[in-house]
Protein backbone atom coordinates (compact mmCIF):
# COMPACT_ATOMS: atom_id res chain seq x y z
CA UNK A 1 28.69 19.07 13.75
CA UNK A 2 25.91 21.92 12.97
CA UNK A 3 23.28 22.22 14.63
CA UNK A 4 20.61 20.25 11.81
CA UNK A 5 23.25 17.61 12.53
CA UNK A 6 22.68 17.65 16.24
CA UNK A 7 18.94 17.48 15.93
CA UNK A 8 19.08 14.33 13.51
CA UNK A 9 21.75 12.91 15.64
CA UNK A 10 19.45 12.45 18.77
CA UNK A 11 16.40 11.14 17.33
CA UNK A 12 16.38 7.47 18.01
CA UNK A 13 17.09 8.44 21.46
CA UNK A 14 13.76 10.69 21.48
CA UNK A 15 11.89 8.33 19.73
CA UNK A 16 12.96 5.47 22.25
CA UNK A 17 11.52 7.89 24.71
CA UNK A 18 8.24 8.13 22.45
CA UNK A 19 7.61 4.68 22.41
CA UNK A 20 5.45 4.07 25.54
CA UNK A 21 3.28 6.62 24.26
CA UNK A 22 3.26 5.23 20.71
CA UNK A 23 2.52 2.08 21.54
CA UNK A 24 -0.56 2.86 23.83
CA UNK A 25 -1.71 4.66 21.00
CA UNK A 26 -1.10 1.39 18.08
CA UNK A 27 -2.87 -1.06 20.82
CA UNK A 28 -6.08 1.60 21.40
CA UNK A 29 -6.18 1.74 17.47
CA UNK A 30 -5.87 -2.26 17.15
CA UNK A 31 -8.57 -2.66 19.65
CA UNK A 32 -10.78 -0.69 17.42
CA UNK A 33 -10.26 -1.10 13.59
CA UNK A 34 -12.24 0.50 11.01
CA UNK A 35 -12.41 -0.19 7.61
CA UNK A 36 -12.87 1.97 4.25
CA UNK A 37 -12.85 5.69 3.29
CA UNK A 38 -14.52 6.41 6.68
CA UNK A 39 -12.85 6.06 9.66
CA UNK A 40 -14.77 8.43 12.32
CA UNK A 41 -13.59 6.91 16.26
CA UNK A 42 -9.57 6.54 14.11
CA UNK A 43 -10.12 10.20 13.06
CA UNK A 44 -10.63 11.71 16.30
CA UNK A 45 -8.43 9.77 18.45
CA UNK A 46 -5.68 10.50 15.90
CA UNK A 47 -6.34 14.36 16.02
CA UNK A 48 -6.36 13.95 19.83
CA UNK A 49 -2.83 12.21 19.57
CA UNK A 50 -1.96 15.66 17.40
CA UNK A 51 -2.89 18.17 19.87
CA UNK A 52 -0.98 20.92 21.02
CA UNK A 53 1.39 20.59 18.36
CA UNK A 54 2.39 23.26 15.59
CA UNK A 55 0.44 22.14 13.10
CA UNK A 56 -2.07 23.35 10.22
CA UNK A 57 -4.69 20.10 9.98
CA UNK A 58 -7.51 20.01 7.61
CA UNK A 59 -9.48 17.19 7.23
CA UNK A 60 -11.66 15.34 4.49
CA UNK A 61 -14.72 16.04 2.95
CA UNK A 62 -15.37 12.85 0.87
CA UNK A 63 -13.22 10.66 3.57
CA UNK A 64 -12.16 10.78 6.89
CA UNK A 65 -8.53 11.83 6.31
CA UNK A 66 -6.49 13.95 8.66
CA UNK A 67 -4.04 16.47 6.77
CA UNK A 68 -1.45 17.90 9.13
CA UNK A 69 0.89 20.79 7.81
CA UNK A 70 4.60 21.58 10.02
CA UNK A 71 5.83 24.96 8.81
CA UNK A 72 9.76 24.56 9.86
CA UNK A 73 11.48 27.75 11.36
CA UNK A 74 13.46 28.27 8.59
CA UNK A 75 12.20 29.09 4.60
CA UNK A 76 12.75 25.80 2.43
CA UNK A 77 10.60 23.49 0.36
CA UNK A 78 8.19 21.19 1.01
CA UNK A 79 8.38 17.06 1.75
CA UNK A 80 5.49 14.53 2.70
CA UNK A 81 5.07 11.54 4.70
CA UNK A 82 2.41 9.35 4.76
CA UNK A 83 0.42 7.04 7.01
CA UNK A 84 -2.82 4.94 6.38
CA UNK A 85 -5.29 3.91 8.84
CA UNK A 86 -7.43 1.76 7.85
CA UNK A 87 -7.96 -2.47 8.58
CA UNK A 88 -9.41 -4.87 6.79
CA UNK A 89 -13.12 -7.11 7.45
CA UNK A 90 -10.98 -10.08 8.50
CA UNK A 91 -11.95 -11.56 12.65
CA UNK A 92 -8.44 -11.51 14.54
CA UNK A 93 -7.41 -14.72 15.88
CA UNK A 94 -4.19 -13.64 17.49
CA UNK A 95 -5.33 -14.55 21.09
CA UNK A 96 -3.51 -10.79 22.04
CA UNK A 97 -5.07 -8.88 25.49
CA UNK A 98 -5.54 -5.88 23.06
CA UNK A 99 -7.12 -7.85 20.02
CA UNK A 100 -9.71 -7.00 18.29
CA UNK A 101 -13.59 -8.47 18.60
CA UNK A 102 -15.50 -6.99 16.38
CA UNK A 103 -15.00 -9.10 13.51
CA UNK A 104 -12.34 -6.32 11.71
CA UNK A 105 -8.79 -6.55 12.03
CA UNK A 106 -5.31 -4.40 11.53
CA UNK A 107 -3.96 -7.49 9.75
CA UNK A 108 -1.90 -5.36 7.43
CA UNK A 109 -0.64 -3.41 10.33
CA UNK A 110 -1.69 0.30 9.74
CA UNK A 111 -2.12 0.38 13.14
CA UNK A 112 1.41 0.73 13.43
CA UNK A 113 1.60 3.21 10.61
CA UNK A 114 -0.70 5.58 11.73
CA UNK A 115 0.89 5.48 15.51
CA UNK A 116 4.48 5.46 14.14
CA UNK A 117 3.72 9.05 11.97
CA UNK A 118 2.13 10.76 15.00
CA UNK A 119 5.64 9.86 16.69
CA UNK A 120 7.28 11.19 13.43
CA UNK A 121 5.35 14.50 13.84
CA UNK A 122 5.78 14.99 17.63
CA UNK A 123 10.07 14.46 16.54
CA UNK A 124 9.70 17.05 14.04
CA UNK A 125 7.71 19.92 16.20
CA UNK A 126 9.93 19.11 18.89
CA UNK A 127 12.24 20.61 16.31
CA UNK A 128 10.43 22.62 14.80
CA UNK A 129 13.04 25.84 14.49
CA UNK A 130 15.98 23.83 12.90
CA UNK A 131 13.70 22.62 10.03
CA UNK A 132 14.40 23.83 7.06
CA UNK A 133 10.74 24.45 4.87
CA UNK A 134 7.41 22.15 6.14
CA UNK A 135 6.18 19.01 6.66
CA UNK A 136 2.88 17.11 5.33
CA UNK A 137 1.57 14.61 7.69
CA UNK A 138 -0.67 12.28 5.12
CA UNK A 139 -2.57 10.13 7.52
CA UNK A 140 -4.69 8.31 5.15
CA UNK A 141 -7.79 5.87 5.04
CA UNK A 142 -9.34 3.34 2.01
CA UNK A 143 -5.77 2.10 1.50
CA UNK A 144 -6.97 -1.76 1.55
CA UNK A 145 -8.77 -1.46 -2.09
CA UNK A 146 -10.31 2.00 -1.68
CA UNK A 147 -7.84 3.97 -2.47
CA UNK A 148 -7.96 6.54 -0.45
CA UNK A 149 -4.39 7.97 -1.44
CA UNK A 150 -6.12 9.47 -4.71
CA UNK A 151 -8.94 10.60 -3.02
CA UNK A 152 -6.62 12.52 -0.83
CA UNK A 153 -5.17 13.73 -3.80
CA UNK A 154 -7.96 14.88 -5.14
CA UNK A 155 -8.69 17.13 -2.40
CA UNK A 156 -5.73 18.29 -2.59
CA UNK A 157 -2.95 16.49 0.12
CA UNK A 158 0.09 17.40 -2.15
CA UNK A 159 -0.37 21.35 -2.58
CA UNK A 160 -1.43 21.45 1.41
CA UNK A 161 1.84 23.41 2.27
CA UNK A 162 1.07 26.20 -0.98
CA UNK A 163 3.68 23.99 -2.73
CA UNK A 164 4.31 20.54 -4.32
CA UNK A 165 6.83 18.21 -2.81
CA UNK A 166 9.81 17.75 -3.37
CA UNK A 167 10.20 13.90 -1.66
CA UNK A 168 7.51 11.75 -0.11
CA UNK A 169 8.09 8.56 2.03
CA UNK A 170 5.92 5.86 3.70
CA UNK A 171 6.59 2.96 5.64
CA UNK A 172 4.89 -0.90 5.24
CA UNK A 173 5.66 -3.15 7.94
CA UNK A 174 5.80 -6.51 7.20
CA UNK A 175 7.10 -10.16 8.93
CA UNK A 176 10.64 -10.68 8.87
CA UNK A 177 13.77 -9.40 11.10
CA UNK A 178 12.57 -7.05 13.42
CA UNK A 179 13.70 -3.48 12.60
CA UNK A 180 15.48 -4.90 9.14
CA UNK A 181 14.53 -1.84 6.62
CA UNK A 182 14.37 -2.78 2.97
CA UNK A 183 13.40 -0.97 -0.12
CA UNK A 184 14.52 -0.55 -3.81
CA UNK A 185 14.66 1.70 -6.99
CA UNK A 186 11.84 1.11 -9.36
CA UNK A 187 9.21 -0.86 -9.61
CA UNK A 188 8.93 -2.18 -5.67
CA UNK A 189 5.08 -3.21 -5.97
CA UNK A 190 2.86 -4.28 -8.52
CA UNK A 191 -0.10 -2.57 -9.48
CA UNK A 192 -3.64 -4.03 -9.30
CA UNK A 193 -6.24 -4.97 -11.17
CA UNK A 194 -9.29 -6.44 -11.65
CA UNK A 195 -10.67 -9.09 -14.76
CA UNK A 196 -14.40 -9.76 -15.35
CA UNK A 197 -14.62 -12.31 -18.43
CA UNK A 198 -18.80 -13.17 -19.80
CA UNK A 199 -18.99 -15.67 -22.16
CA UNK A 200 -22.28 -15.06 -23.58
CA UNK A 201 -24.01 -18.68 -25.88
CA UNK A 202 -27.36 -19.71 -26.14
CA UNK A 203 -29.10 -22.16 -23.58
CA UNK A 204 -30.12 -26.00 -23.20
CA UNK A 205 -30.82 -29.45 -22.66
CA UNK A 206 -27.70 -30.59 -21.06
CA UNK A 207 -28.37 -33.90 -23.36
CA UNK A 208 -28.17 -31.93 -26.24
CA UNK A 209 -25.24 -29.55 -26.71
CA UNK A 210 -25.14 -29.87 -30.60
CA UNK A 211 -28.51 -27.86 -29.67
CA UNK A 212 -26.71 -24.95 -28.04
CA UNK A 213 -24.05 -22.76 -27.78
CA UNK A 214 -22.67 -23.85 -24.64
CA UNK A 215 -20.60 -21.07 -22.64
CA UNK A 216 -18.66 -23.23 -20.41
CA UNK A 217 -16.18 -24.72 -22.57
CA UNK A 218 -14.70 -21.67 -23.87
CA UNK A 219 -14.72 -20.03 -20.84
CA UNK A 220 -12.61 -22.96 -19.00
CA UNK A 221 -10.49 -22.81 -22.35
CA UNK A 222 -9.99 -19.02 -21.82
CA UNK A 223 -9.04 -19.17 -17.80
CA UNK A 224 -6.50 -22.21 -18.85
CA UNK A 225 -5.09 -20.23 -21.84
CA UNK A 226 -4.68 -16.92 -19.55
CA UNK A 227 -1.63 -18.72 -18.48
CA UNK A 228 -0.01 -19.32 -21.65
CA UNK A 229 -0.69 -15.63 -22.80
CA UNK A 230 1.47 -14.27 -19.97
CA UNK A 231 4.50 -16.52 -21.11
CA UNK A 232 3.73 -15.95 -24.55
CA UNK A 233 3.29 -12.13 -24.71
CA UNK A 234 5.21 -10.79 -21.60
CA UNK A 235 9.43 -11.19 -21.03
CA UNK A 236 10.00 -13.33 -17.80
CA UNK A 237 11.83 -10.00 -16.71
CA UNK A 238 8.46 -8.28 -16.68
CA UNK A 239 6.08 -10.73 -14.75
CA UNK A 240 2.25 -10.71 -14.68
CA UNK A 241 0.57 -12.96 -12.85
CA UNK A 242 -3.26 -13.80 -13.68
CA UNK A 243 -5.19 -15.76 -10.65
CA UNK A 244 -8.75 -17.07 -11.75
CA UNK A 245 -10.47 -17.14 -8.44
CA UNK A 246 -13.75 -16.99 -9.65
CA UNK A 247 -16.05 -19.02 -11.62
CA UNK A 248 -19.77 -19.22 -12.23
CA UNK A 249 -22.40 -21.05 -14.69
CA UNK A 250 -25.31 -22.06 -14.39
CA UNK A 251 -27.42 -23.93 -11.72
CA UNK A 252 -29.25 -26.96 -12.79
CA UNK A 253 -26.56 -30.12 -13.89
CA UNK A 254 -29.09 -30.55 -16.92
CA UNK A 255 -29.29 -27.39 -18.18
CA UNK A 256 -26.48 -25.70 -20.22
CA UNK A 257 -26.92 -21.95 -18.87
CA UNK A 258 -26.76 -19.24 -21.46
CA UNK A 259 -23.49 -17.36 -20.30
CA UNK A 260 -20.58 -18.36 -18.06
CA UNK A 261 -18.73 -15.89 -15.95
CA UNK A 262 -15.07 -15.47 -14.88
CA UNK A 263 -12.99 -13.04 -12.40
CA UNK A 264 -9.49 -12.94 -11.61
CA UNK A 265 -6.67 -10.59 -10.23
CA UNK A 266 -3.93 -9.06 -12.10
CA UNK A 267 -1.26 -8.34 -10.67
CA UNK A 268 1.66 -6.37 -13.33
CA UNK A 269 5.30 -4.73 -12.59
CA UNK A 270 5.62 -1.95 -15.68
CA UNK A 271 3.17 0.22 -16.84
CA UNK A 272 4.03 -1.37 -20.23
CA UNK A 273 2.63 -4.68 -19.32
CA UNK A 274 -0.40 -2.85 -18.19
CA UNK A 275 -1.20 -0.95 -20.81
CA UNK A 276 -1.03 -4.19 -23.50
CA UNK A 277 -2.78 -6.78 -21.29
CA UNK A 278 -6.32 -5.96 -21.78
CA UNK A 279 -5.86 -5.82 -25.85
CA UNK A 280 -4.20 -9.30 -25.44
CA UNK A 281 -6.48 -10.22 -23.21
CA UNK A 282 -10.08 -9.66 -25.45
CA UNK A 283 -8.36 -11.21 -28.66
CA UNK A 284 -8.00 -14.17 -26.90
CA UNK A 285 -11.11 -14.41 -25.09
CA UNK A 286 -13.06 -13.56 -28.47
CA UNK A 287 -11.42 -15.89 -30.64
CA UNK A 288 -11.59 -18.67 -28.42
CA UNK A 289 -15.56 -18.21 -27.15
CA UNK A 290 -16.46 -17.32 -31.84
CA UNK A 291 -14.77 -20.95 -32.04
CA UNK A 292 -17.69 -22.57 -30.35
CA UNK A 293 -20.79 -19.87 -31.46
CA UNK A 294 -20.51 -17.58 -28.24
CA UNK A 295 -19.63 -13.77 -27.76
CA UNK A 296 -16.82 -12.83 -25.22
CA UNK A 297 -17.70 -9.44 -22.85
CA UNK A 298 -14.11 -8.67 -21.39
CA UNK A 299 -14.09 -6.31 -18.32
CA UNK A 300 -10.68 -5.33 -17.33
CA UNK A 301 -10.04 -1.73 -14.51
CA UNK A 302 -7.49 -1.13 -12.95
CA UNK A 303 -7.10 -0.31 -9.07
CA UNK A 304 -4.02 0.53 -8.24
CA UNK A 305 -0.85 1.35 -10.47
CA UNK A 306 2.53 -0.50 -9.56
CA UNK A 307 4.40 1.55 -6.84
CA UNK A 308 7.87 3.03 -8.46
CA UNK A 309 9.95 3.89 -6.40
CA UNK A 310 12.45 7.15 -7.72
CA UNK A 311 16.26 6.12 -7.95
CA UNK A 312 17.85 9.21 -6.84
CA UNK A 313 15.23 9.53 -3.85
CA UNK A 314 15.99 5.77 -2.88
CA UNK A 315 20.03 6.34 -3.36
CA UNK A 316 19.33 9.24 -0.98
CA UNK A 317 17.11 7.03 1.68
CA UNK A 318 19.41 4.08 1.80
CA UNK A 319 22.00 6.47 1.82
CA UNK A 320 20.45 8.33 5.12
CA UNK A 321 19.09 4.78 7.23
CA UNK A 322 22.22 3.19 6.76
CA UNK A 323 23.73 6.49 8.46
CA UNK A 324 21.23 6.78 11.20
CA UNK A 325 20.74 2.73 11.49
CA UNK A 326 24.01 1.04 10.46
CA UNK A 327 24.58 -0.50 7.16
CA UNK A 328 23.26 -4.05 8.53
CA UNK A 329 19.98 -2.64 9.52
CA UNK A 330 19.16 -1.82 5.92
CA UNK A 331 18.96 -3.71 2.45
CA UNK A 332 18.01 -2.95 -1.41
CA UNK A 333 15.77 -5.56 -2.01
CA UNK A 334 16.85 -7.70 -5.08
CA UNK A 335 13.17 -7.34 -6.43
CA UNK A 336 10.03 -6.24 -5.88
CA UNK A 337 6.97 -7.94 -4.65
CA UNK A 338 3.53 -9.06 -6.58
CA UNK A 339 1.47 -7.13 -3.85
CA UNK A 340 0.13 -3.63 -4.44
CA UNK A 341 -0.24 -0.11 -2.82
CA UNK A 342 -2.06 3.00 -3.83
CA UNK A 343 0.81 5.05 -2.41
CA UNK A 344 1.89 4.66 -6.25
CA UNK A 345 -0.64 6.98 -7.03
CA UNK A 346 1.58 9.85 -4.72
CA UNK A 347 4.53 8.20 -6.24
CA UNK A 348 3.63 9.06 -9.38
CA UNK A 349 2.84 12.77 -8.60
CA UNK A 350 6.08 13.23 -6.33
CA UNK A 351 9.04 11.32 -6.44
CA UNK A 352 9.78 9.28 -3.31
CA UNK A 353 10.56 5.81 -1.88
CA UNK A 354 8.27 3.10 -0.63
CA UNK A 355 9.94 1.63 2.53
CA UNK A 356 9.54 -2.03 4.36
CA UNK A 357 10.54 -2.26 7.65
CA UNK A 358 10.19 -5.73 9.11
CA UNK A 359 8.16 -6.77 12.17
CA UNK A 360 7.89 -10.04 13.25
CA UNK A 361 8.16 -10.58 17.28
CA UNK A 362 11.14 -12.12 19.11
CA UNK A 363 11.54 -15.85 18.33
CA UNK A 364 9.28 -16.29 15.39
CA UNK A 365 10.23 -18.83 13.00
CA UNK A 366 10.12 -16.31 10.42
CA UNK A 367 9.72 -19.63 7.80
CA UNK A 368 6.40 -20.02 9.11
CA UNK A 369 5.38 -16.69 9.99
CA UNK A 370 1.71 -15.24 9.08
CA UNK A 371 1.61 -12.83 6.49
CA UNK A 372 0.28 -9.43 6.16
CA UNK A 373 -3.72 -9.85 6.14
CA UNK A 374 -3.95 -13.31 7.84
CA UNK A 375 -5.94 -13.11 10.97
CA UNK A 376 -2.91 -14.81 13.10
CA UNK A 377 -0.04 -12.14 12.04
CA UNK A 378 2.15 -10.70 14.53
CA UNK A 379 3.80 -7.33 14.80
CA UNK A 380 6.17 -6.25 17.36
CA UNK A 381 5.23 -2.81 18.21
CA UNK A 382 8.70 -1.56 19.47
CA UNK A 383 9.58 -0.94 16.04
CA UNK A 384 7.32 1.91 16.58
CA UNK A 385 10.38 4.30 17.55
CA UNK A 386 12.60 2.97 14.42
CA UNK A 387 9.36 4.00 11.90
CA UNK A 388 9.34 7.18 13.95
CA UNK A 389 13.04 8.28 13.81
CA UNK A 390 13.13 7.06 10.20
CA UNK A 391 10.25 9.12 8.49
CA UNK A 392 11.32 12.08 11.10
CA UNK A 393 15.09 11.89 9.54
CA UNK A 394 14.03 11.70 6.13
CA UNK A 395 12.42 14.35 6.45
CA UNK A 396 15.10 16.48 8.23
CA UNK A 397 17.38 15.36 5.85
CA UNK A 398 15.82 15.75 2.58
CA UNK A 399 14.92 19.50 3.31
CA UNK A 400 18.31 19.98 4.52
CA UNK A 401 19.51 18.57 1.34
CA UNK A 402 17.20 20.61 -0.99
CA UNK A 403 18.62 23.87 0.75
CA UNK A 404 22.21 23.46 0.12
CA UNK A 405 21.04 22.34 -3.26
CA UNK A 406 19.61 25.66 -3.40
């Protein structure tokens, strides 16, 4: 066994030693969410949690992110793991002694990220000499629709170390069998976007439509006919899924308004389905709104970008858990999932692996479970130790690799 071996071999022991501290940390963090690009009380009690370890830390100018460099004892390249730290404007109705009351929440469980890559850093300076090239600690805020990651980017998270990475690894915790880790090659998340449909006509008496150009009925044409464009233009093998959740006319019942408004989410796996939608998109919603005398104003951006996930970096994670964890503890997911993740944006910078790693408390029925953003869902914070060891051994690992790779 050499010695690298040694070190990754007695992680999940030191990280079950870690998890007292870790999970004072998650709970102080839960008790006091913030939300957005800035994050001032998260900030600072993170860099407290860093203190008095080896590390280079510079932190944001347009957000209140915390970049945290580990130069390893040894020359080698460069890897990155990432944490974000943000919650969301949702009032927590978990009925927990550490719950939060002041109307935000960490229902997506960041809390647990942010905690879990402080333990990941204290692993890695605790072994500091056997490391082969550095560490960036990405702890992260605006995830939940800001997107912090590519503001982070911008300022530049993944030249930190003097050099691009050459892997970079996050984990999501989610309900499900505590401790299971999942993940896949390609496209594991969707990316995100936004549709703003106007129909624009020409007002009046509800009494006399012949008299008007009435917006409504070819904007509830267009929101039905969104459906049948997916499964007309798209392959079942590529989904897209349009949700209308937003419609607005006018105000009176006896006046026909002069414009009708739509919104909806997008949510689409390639970047080929992306790239066509909005072209499909404004034929139809033009044709259909000339039909009856009106104009169409189509307003389609895009948030987030699906998250990819790299083959050869996943083949090397699965790889690596099922080592350190046991086959059983980890699965490739047989698809991906229609939520999104502005990690994609590192993703498609450096190549890397998006990784779940499931939550839910001891005896949940995990049929009924609340999901990720609901003000009633659970996490078990013991998996703190497991996110820990993981994003510490990954990191170990992939440097180690890279060097005999030369």
């Amino acid at each position: 066994m050499t010695l690298i071996d040694q070190t990754t071999s007695t992680l999940v022991d030191d990280a079950e030693a870690l998890l007292p501290e870790l999970q004072d940390l998650r709970r102080e963090l839960h008790r006091n969410p913030e939300v957005g690009l800035d994050l001032p009380w998260t900030q600072k009690r993170v860099l407290q949690a860093l203190e008095g370890l080896p590390l280079e830390i510079t932190t944001g100018v347009k957000t209140s992110s915390i970049t945290a460099v580990l130069r390893g004892g040894k020359p080698g390249r460069v890897v990155l793991l990432r944490g974000d730290m943000d919650g969301l404007p949702v009032r927590e109705e978990t009925g927990l002694d550490y719950a939060s009351t002041t109307g935000r929440m960490h229902a997506c469980g960041h809390d647990l990220h942010t905690a879990g890559l402080v333990g990941a850093a204290r692993l890695l300076s605790a072994r500091r000499d056997e490391i082969e090239g550095s560490v960036v600690f990405m702890f992260q805020p605006g995830e939940e629709g800001y997107n912090g990651a590519s503001v982070m980017i911008e300022e530049g998270i993944l030249d930190a170390a003097g050099e691009r990475p050459i892997g970079s690894y996050a984990i999501h915790v989610g309900p499900g069998p505590r401790g299971l880790v999942a993940t896949k090659p390609g496209t594991l998340l969707a990316g995100s976007s936004e549709l703003h449909i106007t129909v624009h006509g020409k007002g009046g008496h509800g009494s006399q439509p012949q008299s008007a150009a009435d917006p409504v009925l070819p904007l509830s044409l267009i929101a039905a006919q969104l459906q049948s464009l997916i499964t007309r233009r798209f392959e079942a093998f590529d989904p897209v899924v349009i949700s209308v959740t937003q419609l607005s006319a006018g105000e009176a019942i006896n006046v026909i308004p002069p414009s009708a408004k739509l919104g909806a989410t997008v949510r689409t796996m390639s970047q080929a389905a992306l790239d066509a939608l909005p072209g499909f998109i404004t034929s139809l919603a033009e044709g259909l709104a000339s039909a009856y005398g009106c104009t169409a104003e189509v307003d389609f951006s895009t948030q987030y970008i699906p998250t990819v996930n790299d083959e050869t970096e996943t083949a090397f994670v699965v790889d690596e858990l099922r080592e350190l964890l046991g086959d059983e503890q980890v699965i490739v997911a047989p698809h991906g999932m229609m939520g999104s993740e502005d990690f994609s944006f590192v993703l498609a910078e450096v190549p890397g692996t998006f990784i779940s790693l499931s939550a839910s408390p001891e005896g949940t029925d995990l049929a009924t479970a609340a999901m990720n953003h609901s003000p009633h869902v659970l996490f078990d914070d013991s998996v703190l130790a497991r996110e820990a060891a993981i994003l510490a051994h990954l990191a170990i690992t992939r440097l180690r690799r890279a060097g005999v790779e030369g």
